[in-house]
PDB file of N, CA and C in Angstrom:
ATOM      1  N   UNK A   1       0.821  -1.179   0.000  1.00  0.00           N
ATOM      2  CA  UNK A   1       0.000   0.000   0.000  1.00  0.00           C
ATOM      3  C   UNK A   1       0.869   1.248   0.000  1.00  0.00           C
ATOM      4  N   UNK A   2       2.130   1.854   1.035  1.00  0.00           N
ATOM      5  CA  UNK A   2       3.008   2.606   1.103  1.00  0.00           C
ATOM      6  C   UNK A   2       3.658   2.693  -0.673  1.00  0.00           C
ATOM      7  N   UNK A   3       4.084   1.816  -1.164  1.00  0.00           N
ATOM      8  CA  UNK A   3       4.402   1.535  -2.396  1.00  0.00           C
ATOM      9  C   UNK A   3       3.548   2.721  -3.411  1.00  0.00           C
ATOM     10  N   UNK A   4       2.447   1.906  -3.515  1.00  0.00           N
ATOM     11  CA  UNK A   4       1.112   2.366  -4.163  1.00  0.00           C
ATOM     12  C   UNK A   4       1.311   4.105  -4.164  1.00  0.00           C
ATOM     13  N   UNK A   5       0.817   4.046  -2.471  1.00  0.00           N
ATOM     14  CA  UNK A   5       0.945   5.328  -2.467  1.00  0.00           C
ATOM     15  C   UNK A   5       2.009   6.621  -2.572  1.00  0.00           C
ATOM     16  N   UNK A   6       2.962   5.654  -2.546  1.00  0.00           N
ATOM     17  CA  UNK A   6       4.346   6.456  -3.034  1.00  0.00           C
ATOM     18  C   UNK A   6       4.321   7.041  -4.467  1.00  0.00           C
ATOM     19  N   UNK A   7       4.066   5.779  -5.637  1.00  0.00           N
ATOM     20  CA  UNK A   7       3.898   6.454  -6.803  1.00  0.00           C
ATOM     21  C   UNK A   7       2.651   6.947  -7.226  1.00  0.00           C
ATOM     22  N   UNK A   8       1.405   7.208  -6.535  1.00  0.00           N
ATOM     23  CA  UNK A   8       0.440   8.040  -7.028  1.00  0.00           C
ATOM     24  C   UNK A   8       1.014   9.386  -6.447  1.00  0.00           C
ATOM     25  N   UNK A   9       1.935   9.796  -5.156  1.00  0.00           N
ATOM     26  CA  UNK A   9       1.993  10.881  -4.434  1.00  0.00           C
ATOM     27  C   UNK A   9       1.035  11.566  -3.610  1.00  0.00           C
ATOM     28  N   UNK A  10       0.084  10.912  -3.310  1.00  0.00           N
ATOM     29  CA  UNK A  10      -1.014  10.985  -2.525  1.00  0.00           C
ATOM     30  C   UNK A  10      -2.430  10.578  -3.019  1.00  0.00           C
ATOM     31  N   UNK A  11      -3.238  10.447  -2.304  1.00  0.00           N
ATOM     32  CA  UNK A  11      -4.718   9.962  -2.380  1.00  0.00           C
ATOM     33  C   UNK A  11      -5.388   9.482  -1.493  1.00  0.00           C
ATOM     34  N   UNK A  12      -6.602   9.341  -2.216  1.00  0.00           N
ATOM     35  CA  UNK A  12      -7.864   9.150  -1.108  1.00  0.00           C
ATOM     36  C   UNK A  12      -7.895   7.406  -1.048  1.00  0.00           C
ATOM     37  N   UNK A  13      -8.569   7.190   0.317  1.00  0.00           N
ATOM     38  CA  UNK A  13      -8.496   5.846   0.389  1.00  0.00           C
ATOM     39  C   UNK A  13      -9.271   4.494  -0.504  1.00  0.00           C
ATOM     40  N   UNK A  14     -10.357   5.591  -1.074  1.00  0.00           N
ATOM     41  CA  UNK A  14     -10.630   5.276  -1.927  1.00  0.00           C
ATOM     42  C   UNK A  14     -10.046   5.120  -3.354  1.00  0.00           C
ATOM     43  N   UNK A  15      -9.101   6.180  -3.478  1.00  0.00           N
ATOM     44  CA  UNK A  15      -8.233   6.029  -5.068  1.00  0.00           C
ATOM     45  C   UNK A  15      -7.069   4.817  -4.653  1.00  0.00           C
ATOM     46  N   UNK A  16      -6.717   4.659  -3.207  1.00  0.00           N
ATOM     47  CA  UNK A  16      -5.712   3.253  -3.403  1.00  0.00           C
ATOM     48  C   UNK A  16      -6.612   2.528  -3.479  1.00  0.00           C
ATOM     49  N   UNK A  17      -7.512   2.005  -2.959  1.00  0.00           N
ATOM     50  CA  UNK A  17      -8.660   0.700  -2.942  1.00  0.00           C
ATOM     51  C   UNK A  17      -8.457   0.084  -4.499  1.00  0.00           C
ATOM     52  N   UNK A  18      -8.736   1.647  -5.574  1.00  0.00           N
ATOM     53  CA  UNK A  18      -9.466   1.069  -6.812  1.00  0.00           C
ATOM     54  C   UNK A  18      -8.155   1.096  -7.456  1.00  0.00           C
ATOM     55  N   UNK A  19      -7.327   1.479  -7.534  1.00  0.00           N
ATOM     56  CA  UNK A  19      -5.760   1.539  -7.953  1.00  0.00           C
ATOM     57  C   UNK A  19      -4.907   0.467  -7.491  1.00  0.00           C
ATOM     58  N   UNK A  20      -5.215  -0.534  -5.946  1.00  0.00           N
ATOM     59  CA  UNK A  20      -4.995  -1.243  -5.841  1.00  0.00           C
ATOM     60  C   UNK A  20      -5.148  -2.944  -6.006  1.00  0.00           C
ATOM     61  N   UNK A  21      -6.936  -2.666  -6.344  1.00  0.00           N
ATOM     62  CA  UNK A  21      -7.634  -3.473  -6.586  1.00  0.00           C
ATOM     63  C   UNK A  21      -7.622  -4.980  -7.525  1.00  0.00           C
ATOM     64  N   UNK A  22      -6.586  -4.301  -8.915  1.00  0.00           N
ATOM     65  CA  UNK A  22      -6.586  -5.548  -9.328  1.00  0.00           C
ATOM     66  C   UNK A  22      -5.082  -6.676  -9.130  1.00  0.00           C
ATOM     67  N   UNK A  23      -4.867  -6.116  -8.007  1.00  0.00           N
ATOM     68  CA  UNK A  23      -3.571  -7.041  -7.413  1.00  0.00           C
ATOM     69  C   UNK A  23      -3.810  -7.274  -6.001  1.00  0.00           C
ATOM     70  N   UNK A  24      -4.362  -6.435  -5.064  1.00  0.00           N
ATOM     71  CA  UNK A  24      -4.816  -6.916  -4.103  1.00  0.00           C
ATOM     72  C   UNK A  24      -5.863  -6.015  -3.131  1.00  0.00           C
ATOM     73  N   UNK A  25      -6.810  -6.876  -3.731  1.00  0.00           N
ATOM     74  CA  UNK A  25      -8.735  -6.212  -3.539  1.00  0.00           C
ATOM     75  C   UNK A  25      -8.564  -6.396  -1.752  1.00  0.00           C
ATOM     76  N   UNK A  26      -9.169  -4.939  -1.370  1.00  0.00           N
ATOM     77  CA  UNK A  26      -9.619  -4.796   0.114  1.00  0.00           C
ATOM     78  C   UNK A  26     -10.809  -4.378   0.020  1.00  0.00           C
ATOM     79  N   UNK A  27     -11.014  -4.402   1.738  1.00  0.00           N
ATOM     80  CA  UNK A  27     -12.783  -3.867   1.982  1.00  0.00           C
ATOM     81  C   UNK A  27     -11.941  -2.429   1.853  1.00  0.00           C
ATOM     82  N   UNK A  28     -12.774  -1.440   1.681  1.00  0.00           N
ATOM     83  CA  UNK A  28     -12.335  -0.489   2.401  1.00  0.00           C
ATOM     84  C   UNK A  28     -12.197   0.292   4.063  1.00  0.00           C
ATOM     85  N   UNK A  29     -12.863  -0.464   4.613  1.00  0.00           N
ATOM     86  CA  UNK A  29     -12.275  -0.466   5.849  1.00  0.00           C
ATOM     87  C   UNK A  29     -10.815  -0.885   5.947  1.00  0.00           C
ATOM     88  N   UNK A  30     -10.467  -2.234   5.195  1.00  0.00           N
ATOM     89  CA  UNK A  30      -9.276  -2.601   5.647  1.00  0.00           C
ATOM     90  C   UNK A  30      -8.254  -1.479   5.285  1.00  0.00           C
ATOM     91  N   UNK A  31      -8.701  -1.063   4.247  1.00  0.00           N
ATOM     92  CA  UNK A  31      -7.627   0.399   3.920  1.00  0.00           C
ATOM     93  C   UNK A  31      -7.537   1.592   4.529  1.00  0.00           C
ATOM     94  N   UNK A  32      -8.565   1.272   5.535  1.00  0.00           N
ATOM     95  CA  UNK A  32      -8.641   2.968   6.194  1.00  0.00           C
ATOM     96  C   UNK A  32      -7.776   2.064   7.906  1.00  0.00           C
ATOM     97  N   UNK A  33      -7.613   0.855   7.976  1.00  0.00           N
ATOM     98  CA  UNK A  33      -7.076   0.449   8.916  1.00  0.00           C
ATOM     99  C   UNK A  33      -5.651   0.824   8.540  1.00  0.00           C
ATOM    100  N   UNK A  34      -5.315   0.030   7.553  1.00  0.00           N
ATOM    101  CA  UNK A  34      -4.072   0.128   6.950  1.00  0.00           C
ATOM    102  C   UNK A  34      -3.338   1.565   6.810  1.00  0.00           C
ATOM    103  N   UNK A  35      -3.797   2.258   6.780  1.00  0.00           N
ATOM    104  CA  UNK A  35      -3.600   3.575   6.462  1.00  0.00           C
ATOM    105  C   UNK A  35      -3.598   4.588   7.697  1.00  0.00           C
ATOM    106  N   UNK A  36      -4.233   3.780   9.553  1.00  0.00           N
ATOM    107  CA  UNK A  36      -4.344   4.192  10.017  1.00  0.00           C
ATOM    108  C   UNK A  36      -2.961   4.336  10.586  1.00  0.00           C
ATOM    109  N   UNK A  37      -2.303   2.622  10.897  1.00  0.00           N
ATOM    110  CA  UNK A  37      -1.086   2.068  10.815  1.00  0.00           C
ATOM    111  C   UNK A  37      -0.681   2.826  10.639  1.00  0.00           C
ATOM    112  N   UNK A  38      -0.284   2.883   8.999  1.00  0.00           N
ATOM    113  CA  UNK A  38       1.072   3.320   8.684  1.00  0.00           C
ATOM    114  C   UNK A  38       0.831   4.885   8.759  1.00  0.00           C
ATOM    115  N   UNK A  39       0.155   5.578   9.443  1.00  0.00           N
ATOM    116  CA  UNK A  39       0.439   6.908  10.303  1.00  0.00           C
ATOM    117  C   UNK A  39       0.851   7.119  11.424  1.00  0.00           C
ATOM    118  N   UNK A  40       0.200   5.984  12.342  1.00  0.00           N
ATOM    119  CA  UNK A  40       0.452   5.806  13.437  1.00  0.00           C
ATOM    120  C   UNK A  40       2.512   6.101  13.939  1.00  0.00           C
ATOM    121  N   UNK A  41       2.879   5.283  12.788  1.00  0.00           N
ATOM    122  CA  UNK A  41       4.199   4.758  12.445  1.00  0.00           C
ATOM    123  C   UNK A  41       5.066   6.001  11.906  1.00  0.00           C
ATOM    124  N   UNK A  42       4.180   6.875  11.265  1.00  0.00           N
ATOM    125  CA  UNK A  42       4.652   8.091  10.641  1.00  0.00           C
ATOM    126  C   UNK A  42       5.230   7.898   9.403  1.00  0.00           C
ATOM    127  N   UNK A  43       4.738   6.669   8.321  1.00  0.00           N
ATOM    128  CA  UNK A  43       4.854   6.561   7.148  1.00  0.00           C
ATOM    129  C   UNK A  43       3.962   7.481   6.507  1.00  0.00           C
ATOM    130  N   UNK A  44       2.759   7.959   6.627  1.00  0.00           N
ATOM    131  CA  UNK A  44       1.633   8.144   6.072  1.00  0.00           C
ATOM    132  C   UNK A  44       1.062   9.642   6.898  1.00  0.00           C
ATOM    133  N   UNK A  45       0.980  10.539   5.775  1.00  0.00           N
ATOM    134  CA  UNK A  45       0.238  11.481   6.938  1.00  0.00           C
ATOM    135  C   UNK A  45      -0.991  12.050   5.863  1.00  0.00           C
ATOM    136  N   UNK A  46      -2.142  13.003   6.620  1.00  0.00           N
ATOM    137  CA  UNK A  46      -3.256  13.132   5.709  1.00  0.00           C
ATOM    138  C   UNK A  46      -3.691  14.504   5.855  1.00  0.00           C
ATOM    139  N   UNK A  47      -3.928  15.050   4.582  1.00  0.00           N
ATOM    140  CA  UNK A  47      -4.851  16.241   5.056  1.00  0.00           C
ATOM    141  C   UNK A  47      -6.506  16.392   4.296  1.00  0.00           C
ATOM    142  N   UNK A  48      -7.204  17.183   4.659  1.00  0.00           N
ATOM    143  CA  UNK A  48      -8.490  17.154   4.136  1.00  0.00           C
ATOM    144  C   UNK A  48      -8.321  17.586   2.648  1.00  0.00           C
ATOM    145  N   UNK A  49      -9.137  16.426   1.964  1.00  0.00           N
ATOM    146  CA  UNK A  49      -9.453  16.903   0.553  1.00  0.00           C
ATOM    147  C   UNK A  49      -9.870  18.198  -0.206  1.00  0.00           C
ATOM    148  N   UNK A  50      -9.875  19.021  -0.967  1.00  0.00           N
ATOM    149  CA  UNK A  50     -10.291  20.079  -1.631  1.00  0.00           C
ATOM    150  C   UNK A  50     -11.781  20.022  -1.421  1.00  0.00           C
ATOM    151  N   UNK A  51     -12.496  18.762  -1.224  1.00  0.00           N
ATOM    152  CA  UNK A  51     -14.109  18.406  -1.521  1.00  0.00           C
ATOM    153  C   UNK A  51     -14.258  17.022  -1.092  1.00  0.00           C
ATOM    154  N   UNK A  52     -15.409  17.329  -0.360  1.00  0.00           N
ATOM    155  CA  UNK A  52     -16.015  17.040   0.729  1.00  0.00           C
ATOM    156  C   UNK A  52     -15.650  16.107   1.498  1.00  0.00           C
ATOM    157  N   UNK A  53     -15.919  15.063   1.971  1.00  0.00           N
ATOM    158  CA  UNK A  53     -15.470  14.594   3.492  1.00  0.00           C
ATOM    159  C   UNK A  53     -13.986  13.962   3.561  1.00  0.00           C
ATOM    160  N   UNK A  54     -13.363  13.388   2.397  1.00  0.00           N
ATOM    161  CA  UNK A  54     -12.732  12.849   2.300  1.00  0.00           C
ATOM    162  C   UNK A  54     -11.194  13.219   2.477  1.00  0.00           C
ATOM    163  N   UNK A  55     -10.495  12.322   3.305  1.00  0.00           N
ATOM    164  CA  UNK A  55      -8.511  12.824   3.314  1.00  0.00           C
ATOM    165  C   UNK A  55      -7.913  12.390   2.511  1.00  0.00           C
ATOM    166  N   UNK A  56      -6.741  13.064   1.971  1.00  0.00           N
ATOM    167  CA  UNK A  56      -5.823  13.026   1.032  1.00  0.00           C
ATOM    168  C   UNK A  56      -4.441  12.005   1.616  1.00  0.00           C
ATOM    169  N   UNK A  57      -4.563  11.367   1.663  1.00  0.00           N
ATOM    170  CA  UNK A  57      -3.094  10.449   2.340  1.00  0.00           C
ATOM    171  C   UNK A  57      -1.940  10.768   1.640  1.00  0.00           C
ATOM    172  N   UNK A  58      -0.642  10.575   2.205  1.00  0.00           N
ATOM    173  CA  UNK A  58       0.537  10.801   1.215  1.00  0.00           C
ATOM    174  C   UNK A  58       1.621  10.491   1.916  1.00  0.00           C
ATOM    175  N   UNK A  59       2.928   9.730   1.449  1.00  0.00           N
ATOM    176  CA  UNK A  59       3.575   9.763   2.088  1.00  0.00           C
ATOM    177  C   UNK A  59       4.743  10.195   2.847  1.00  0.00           C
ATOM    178  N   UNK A  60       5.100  10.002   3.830  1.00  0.00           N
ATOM    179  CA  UNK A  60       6.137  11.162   4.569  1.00  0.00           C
ATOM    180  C   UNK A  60       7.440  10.667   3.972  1.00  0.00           C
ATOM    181  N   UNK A  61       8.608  11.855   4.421  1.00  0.00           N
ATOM    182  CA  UNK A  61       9.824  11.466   4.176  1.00  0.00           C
ATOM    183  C   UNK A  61      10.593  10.333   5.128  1.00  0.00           C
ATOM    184  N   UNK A  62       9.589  10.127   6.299  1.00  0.00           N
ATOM    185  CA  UNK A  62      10.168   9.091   6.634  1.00  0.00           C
ATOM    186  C   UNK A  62       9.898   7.433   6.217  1.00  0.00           C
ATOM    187  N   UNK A  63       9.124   7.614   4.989  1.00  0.00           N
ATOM    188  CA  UNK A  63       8.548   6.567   4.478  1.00  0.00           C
ATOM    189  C   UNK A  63       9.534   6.347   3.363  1.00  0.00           C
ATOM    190  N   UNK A  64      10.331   7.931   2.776  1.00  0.00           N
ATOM    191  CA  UNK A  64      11.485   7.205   1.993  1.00  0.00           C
ATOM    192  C   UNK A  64      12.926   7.133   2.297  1.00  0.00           C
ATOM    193  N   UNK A  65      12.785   7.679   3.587  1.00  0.00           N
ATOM    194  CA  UNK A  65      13.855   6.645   4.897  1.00  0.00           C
ATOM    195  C   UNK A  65      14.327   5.247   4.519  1.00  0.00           C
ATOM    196  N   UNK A  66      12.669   4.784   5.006  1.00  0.00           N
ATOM    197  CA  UNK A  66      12.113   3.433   4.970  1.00  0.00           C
ATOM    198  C   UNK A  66      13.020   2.836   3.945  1.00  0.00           C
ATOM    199  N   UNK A  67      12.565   2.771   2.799  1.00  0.00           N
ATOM    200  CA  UNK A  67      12.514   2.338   1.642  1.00  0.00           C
ATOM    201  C   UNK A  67      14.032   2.781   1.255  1.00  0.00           C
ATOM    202  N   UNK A  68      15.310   3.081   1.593  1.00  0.00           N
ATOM    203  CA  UNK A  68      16.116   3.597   1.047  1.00  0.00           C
ATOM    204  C   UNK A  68      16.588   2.216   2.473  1.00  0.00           C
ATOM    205  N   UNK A  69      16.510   2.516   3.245  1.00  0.00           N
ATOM    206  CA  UNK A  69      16.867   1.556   4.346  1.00  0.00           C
ATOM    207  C   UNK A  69      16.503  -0.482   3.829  1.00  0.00           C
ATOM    208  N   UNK A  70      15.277  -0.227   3.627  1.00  0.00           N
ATOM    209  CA  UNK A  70      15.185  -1.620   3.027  1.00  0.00           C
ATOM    210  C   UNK A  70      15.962  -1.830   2.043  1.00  0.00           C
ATOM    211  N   UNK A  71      16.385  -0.989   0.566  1.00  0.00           N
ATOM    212  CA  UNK A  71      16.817  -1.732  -0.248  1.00  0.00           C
ATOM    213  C   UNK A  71      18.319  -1.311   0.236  1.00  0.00           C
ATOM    214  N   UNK A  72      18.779  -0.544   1.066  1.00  0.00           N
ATOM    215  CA  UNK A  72      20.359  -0.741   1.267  1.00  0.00           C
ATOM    216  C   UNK A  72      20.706  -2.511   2.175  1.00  0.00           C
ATOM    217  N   UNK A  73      19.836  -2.726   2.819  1.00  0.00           N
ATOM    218  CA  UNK A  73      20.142  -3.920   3.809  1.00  0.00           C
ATOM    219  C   UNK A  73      19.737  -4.957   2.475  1.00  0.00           C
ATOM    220  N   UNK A  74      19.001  -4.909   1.415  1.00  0.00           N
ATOM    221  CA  UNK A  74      19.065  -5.997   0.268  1.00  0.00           C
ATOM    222  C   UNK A  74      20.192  -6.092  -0.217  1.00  0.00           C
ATOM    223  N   UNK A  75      20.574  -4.575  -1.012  1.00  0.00           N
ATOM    224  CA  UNK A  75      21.508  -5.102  -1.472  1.00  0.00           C
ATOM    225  C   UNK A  75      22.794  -5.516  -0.785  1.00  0.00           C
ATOM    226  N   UNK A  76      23.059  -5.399   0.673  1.00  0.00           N
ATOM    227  CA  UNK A  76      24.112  -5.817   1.261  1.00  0.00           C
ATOM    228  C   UNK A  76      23.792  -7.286   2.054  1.00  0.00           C
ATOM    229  N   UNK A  77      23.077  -7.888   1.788  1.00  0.00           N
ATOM    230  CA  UNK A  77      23.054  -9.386   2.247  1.00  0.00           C
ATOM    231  C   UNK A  77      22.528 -10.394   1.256  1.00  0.00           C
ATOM    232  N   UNK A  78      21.879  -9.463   0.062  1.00  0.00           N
ATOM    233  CA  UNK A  78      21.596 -10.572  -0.993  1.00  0.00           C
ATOM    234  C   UNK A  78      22.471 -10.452  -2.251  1.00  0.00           C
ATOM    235  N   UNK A  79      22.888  -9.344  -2.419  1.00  0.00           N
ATOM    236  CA  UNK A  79      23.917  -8.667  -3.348  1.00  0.00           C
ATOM    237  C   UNK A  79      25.111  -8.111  -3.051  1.00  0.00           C
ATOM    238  N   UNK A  80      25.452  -8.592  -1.898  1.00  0.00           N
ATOM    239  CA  UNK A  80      27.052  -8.508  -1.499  1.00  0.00           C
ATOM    240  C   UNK A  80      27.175  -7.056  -1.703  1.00  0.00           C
ATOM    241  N   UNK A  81      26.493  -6.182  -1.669  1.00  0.00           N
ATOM    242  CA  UNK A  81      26.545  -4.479  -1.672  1.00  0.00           C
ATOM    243  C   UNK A  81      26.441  -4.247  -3.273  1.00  0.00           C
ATOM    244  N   UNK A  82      26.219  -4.708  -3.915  1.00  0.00           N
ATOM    245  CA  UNK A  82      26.653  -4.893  -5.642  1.00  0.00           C
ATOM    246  C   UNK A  82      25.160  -4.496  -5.802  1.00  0.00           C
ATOM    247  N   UNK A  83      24.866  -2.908  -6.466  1.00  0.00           N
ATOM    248  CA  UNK A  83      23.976  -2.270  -6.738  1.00  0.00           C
ATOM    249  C   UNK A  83      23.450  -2.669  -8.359  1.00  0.00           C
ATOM    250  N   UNK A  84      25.135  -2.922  -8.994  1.00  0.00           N
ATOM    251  CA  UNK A  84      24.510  -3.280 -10.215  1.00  0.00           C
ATOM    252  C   UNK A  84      23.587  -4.475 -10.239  1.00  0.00           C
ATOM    253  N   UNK A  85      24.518  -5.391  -9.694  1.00  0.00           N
ATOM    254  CA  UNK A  85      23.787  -6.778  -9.208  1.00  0.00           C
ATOM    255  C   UNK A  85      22.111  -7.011  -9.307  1.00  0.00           C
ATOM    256  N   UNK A  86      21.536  -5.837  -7.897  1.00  0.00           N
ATOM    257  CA  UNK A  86      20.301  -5.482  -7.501  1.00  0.00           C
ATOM    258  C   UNK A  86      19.586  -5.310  -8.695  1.00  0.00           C
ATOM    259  N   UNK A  87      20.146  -4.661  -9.538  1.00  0.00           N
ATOM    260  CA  UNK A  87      19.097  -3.716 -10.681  1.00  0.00           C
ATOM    261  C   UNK A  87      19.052  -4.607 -12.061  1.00  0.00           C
ATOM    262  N   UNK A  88      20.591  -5.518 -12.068  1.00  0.00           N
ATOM    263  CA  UNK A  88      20.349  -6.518 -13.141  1.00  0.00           C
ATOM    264  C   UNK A  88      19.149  -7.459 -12.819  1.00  0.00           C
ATOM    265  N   UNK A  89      18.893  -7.475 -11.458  1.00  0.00           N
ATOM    266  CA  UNK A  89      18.076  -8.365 -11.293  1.00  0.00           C
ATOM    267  C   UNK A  89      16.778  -8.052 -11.308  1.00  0.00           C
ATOM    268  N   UNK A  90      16.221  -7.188 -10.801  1.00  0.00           N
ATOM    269  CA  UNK A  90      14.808  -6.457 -11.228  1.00  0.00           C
ATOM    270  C   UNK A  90      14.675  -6.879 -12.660  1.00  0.00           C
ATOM    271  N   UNK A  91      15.568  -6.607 -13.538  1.00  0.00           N
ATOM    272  CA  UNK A  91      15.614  -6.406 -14.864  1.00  0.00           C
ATOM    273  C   UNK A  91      15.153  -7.755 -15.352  1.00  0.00           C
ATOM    274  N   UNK A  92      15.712  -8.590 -14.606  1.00  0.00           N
ATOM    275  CA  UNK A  92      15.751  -9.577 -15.431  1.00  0.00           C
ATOM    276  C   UNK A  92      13.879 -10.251 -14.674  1.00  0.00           C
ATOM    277  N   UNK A  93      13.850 -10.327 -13.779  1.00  0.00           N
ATOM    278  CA  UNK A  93      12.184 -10.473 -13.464  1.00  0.00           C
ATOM    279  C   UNK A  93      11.007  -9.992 -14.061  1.00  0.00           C
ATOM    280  N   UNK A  94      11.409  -8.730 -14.170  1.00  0.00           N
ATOM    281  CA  UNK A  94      10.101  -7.717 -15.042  1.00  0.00           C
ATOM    282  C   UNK A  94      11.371  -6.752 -15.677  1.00  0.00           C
ATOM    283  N   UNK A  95      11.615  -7.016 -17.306  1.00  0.00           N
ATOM    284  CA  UNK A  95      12.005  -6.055 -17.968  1.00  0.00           C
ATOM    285  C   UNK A  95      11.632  -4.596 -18.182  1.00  0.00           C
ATOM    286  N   UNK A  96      12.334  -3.467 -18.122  1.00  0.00           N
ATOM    287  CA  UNK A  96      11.408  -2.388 -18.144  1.00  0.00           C
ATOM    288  C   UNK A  96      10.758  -2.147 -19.894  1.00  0.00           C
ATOM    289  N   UNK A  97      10.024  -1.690 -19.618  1.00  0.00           N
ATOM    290  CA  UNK A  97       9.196  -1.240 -21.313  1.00  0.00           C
ATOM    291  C   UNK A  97       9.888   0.026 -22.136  1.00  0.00           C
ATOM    292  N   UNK A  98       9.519   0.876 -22.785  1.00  0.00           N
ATOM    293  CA  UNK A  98      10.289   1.864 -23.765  1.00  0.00           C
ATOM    294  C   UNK A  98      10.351   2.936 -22.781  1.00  0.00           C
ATOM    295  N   UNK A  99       9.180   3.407 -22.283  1.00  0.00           N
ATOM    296  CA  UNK A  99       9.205   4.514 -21.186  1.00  0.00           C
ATOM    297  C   UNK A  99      10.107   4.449 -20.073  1.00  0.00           C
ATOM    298  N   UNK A 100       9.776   3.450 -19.563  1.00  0.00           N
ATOM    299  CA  UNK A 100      10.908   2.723 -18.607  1.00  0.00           C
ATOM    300  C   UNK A 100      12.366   3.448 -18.976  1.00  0.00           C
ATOM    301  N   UNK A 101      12.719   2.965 -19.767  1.00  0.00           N
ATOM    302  CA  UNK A 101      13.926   2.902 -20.282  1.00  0.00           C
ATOM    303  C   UNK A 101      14.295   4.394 -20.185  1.00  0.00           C
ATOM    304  N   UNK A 102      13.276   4.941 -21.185  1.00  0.00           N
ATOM    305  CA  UNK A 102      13.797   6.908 -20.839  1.00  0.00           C
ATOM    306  C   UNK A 102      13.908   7.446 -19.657  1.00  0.00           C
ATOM    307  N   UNK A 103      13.346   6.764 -18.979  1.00  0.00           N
ATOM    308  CA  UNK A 103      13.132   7.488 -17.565  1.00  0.00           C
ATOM    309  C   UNK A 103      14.698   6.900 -16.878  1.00  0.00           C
ATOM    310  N   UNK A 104      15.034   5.684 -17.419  1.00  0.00           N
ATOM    311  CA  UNK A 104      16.694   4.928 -16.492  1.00  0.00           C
ATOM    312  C   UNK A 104      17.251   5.776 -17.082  1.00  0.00           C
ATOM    313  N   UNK A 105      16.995   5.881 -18.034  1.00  0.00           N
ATOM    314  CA  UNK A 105      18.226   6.898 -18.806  1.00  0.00           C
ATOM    315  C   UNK A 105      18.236   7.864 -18.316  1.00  0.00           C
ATOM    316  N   UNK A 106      17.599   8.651 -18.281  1.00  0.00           N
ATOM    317  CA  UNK A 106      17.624   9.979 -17.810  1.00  0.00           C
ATOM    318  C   UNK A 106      18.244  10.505 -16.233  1.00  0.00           C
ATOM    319  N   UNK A 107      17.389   8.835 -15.352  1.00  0.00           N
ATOM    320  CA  UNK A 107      18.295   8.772 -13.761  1.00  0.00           C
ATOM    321  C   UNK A 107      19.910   8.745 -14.234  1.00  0.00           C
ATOM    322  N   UNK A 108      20.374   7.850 -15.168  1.00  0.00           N
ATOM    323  CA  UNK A 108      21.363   7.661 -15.474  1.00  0.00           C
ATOM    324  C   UNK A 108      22.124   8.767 -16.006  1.00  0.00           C
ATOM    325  N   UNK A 109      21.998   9.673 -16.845  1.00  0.00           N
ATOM    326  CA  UNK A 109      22.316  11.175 -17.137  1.00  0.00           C
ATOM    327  C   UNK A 109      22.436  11.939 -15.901  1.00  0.00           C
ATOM    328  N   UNK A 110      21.761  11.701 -15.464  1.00  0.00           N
ATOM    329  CA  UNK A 110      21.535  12.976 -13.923  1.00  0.00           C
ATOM    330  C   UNK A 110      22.829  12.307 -13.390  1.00  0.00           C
ATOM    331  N   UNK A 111      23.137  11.019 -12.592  1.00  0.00           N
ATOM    332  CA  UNK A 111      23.850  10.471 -11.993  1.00  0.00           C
ATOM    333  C   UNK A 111      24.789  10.975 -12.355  1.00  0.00           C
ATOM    334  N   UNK A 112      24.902  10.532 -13.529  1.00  0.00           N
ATOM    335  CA  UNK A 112      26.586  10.886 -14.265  1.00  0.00           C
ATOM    336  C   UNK A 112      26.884  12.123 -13.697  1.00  0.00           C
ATOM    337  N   UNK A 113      26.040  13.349 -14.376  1.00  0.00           N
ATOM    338  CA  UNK A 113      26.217  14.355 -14.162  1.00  0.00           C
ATOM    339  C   UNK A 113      26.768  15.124 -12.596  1.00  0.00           C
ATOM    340  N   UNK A 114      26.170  14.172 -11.937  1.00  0.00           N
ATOM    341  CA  UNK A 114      25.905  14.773 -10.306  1.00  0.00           C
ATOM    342  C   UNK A 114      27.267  14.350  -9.679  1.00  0.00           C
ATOM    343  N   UNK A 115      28.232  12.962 -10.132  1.00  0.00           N
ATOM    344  CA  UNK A 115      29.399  12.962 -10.233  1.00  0.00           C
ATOM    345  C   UNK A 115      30.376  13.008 -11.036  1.00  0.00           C
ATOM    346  N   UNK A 116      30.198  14.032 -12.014  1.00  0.00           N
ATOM    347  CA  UNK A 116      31.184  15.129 -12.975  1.00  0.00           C
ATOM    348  C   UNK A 116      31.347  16.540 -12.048  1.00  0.00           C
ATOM    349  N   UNK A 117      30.446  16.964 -11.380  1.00  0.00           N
ATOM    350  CA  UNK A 117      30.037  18.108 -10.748  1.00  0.00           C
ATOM    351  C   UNK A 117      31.199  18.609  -9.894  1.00  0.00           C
ATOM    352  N   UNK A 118      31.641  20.055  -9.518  1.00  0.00           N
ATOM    353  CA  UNK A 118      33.050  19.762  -8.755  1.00  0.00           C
ATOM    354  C   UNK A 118      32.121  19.886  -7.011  1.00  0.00           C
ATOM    355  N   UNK A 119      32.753  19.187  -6.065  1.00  0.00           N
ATOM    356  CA  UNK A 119      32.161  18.949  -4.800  1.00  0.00           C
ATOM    357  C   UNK A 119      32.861  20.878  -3.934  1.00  0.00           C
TER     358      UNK A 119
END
């Protein structure tokens, strides 16, 4: 769900429900549980929608803490710290598509760039 809601950049509990739905269908209660959680935790924080009753969920920066923390402890116990390793391997599970690709590229341009840069 954190996932989810990472790449929409926020939403209603209703837009993960139906965005989440065809990989893994909840009541929506269970999502307003879920969602209660991961605030509780300070992954998740909410503010009121533009219109009417509904909150906007989204996630915090300590949610990409999180997630920078999980895949550093992957790649150092399943990939011997070997980043390329990590990413050959995504690759090779689910190939990325054409868009995909512009978008690596482009991380990949920036990267470069960001160590050409003088410190």
């Amino acid at each position: 769900m954190l996932a989810c809601l990472d790449r929409l950049g926020g939403a209603t509990a209703r837009e993960l429900r139906e965005t989440m739905g065809s990989y893994r269908p909840m009541a929506h209660g269970s999502v307003m549980t879920l969602l209660k959680r991961l605030e509780t935790r300070g992954l998740v924080g909410h503010r009121k929608a533009s219109s009417g009753k509904a909150f906007v969920f989204h996630p915090t920066d300590e949610a990409r803490r999180t997630y920078a923390d999980v895949l550093g402890r992957l790649r150092e116990r399943v990939f011997g710290g070997d980043a390329v390793a990590l990413m050959a391997s995504l690759f090779d599970a689910a190939p990325p598509d054409a868009d995909q690709i512009v978008e690596l590229q482009a991380l990949i341009d920036r990267l470069r760039a960001e160590g050409e840069e003088p410190s």
